[in-house]
N, C-alpha and C. Protein backbone atom coordinates (compact mmCIF):
# COMPACT_ATOMS: atom_id res chain seq x y z
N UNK A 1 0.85 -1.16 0.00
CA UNK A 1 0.00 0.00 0.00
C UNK A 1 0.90 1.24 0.00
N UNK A 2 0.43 1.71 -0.73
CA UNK A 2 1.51 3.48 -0.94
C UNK A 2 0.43 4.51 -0.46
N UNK A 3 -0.96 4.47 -0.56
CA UNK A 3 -1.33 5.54 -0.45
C UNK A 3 -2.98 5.54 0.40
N UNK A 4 -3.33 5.98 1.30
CA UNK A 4 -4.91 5.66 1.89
C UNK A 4 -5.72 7.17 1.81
N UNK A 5 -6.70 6.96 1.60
CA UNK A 5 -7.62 7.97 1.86
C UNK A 5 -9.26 7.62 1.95
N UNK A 6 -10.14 8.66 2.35
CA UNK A 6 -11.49 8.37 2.67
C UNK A 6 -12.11 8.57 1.11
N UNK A 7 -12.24 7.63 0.55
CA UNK A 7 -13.11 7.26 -0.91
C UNK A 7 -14.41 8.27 -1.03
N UNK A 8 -14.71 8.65 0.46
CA UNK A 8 -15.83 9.46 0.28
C UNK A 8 -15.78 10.85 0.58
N UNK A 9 -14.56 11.38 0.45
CA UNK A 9 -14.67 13.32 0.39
C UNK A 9 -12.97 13.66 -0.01
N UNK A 10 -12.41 12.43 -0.42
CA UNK A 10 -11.07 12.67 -0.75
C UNK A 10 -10.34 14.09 -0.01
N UNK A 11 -10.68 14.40 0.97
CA UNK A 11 -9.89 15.52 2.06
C UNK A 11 -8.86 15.76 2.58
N UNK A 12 -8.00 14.54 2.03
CA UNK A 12 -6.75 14.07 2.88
C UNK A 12 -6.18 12.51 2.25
N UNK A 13 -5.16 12.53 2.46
CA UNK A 13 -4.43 11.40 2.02
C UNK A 13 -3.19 10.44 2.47
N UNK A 14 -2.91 9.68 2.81
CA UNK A 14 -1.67 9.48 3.15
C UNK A 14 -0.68 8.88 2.38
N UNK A 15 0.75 9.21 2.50
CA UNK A 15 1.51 8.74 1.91
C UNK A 15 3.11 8.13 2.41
N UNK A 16 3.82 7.38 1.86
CA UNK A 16 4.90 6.67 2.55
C UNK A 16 5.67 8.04 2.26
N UNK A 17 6.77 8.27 3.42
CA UNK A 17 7.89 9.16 3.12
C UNK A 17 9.46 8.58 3.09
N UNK A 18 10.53 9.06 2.65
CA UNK A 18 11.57 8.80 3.26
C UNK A 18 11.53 8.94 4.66
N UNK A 19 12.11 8.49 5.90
CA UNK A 19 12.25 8.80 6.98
C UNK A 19 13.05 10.41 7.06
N UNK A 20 13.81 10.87 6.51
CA UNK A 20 14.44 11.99 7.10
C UNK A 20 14.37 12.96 5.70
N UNK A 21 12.83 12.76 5.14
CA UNK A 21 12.83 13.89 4.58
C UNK A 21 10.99 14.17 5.12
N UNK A 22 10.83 13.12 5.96
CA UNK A 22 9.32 13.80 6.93
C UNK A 22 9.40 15.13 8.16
N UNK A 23 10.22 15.41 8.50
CA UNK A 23 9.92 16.51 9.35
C UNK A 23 10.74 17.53 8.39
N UNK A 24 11.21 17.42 7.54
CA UNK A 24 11.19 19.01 6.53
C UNK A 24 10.03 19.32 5.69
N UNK A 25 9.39 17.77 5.11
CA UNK A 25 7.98 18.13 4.81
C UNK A 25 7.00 18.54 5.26
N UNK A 26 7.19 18.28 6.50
CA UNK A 26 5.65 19.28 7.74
C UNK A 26 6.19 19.86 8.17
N UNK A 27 7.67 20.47 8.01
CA UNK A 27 7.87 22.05 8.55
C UNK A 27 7.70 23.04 7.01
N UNK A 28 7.65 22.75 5.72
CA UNK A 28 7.50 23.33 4.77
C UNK A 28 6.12 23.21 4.53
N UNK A 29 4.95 22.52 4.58
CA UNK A 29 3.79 22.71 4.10
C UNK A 29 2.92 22.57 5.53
N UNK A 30 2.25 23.44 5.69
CA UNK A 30 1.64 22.96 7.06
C UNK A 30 0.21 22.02 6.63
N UNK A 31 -0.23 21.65 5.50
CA UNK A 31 -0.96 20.36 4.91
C UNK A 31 -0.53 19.56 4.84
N UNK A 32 0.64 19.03 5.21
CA UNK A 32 1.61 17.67 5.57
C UNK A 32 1.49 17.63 6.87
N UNK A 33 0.87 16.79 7.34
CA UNK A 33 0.82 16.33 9.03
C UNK A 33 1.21 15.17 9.36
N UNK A 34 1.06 14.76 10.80
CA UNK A 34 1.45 13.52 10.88
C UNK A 34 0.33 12.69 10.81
N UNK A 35 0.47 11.65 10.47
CA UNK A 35 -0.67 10.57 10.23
C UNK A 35 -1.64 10.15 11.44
N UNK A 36 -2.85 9.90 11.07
CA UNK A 36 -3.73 9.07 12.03
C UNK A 36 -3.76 7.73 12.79
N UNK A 37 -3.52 6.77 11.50
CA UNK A 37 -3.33 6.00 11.85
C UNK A 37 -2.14 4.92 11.12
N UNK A 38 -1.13 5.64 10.49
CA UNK A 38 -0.01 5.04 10.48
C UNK A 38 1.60 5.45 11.12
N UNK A 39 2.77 4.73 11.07
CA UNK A 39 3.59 5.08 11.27
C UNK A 39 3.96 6.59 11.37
N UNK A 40 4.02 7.57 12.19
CA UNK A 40 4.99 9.01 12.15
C UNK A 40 6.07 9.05 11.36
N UNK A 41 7.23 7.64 11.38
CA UNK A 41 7.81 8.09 10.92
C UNK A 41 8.26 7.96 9.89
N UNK A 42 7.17 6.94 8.86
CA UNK A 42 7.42 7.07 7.67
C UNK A 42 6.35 7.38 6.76
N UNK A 43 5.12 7.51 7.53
CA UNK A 43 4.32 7.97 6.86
C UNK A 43 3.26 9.92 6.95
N UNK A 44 3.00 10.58 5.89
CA UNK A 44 2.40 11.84 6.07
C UNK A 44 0.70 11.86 5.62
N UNK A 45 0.53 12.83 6.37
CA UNK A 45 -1.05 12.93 6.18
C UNK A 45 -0.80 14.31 5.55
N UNK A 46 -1.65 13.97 4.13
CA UNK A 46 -1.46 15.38 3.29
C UNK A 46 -2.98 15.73 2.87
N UNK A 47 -3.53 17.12 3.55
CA UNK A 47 -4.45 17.42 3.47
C UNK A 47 -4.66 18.36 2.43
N UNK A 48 -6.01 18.27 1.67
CA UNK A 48 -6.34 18.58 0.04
C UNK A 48 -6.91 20.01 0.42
N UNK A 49 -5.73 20.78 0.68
CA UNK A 49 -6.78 22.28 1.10
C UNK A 49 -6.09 23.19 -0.38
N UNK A 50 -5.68 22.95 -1.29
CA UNK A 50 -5.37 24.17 -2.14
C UNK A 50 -3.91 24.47 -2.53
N UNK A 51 -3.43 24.35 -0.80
CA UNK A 51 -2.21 25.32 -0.80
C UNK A 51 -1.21 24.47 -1.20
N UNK A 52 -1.19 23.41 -1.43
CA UNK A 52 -0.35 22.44 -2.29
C UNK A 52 -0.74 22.45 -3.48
N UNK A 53 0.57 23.09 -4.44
CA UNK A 53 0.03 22.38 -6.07
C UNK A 53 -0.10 21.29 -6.77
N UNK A 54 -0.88 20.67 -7.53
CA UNK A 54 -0.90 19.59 -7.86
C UNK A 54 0.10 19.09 -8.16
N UNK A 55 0.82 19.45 -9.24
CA UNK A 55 2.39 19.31 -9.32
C UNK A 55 3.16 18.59 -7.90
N UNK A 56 2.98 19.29 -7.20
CA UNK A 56 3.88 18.31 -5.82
C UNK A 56 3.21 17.15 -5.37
N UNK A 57 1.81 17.48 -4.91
CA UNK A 57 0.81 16.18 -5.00
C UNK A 57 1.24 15.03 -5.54
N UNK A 58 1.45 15.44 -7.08
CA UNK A 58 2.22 13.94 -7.72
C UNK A 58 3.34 13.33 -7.68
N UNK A 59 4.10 14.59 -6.95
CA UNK A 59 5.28 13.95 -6.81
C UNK A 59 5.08 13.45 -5.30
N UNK A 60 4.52 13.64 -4.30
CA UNK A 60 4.11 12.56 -3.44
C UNK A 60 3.75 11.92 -3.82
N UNK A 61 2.96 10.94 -4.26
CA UNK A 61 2.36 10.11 -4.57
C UNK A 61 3.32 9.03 -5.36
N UNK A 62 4.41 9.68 -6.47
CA UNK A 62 5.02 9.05 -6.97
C UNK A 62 6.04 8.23 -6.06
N UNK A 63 6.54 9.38 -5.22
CA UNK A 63 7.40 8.77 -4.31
C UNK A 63 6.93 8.22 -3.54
N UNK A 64 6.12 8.19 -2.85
CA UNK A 64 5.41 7.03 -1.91
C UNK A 64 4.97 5.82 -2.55
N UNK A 65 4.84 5.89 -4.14
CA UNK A 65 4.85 4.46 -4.80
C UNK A 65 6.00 3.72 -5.06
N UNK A 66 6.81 4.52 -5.21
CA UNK A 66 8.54 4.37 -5.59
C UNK A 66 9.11 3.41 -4.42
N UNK A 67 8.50 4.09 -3.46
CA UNK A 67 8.80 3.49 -1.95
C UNK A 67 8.51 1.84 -1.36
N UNK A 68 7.26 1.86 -2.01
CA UNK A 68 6.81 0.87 -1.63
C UNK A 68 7.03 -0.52 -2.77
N UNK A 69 7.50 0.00 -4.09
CA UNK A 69 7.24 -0.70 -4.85
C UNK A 69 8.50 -1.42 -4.62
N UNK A 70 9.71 -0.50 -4.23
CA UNK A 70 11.21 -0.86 -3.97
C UNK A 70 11.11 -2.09 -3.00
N UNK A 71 10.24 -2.52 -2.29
CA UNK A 71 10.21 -3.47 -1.41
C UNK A 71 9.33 -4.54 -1.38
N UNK A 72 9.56 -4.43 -2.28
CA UNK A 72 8.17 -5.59 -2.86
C UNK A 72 9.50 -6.64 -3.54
N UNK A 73 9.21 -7.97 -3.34
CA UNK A 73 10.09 -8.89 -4.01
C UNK A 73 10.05 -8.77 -5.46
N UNK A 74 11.66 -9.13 -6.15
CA UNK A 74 12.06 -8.85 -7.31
C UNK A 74 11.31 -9.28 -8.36
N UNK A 75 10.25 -10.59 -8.48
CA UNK A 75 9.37 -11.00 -9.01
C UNK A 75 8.32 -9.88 -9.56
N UNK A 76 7.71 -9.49 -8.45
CA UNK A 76 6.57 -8.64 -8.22
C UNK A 76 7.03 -7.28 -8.78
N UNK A 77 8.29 -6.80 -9.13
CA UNK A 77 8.80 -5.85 -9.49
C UNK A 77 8.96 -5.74 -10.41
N UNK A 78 9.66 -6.70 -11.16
CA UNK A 78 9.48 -6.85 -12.65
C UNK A 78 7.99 -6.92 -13.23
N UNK A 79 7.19 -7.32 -12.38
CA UNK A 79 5.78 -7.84 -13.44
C UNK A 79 5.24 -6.72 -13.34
N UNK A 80 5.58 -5.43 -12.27
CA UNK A 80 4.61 -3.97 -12.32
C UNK A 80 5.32 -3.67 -13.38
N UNK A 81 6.90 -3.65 -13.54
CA UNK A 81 7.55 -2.86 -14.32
C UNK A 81 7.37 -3.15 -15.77
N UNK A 82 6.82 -4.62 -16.55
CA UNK A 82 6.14 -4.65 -17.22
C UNK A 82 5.02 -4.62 -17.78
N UNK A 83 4.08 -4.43 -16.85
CA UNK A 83 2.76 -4.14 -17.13
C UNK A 83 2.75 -2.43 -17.33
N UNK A 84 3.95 -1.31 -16.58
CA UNK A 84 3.75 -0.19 -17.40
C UNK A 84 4.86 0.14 -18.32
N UNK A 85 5.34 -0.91 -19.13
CA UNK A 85 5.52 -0.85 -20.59
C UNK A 85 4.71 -0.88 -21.24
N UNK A 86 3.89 -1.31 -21.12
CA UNK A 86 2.40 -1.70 -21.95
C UNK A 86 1.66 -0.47 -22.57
C-alpha cells in the first residue's frame, strides 16, 4: 500500500515518506501532518486544502509508490515494471 484515503470526500491522504525527509515536509507545508493511523515516521497525512500544487501532489504520490514498490520482491517488481511498458 503506498497511499490511503477516505473514498468518500477525498480531504486528505496518506503517503509513505523517506524517513528523514518527513519533518522538513511538515515544517515546509503545514498540509503535511502527521498521520492518524499510520507510522509518524514514515508515513504523512497530506491534506487537500489548495495550498499544495498539484504538481507536488504527484510527486508525493510518486514517491510514496517508488517506496513501496522498492520493497516488494524482485518478481513482483518486474511484473509492475512490465505491465507499465504496456
Amino acid at each position: 500500500m503506498f497511499t490511503a484515503t477516505d473514498i468518500t470526500t477525498f480531504a486528505s491522504f496518506s503517503i509513505k515518506c523517506k524517513p528523514e525527509t518527513v519533518d522538513e515536509l511538515r515544517a515546509t507545508y503545514d498540509a503535511v501532518q502527521e498521520p492518524s493511523y499510520f507510522s509518524k515516521k514514515h508515513w504523512c497525512r497530506v491534506v487537500v486544502d489548495g495550498s499544495i500544487p498539484n504538481k507536488i501532489l504527484y510527486e508525493f504520490l510518486e514517491t510514496s509508490y517508488r517506496l513501496t514498490v522498492a520493497n516488494l520482491p524482485k518478481k513482483i517488481r518486474l511484473e509492475l515494471e512490465n505491465e507499465n511498458d504496456m
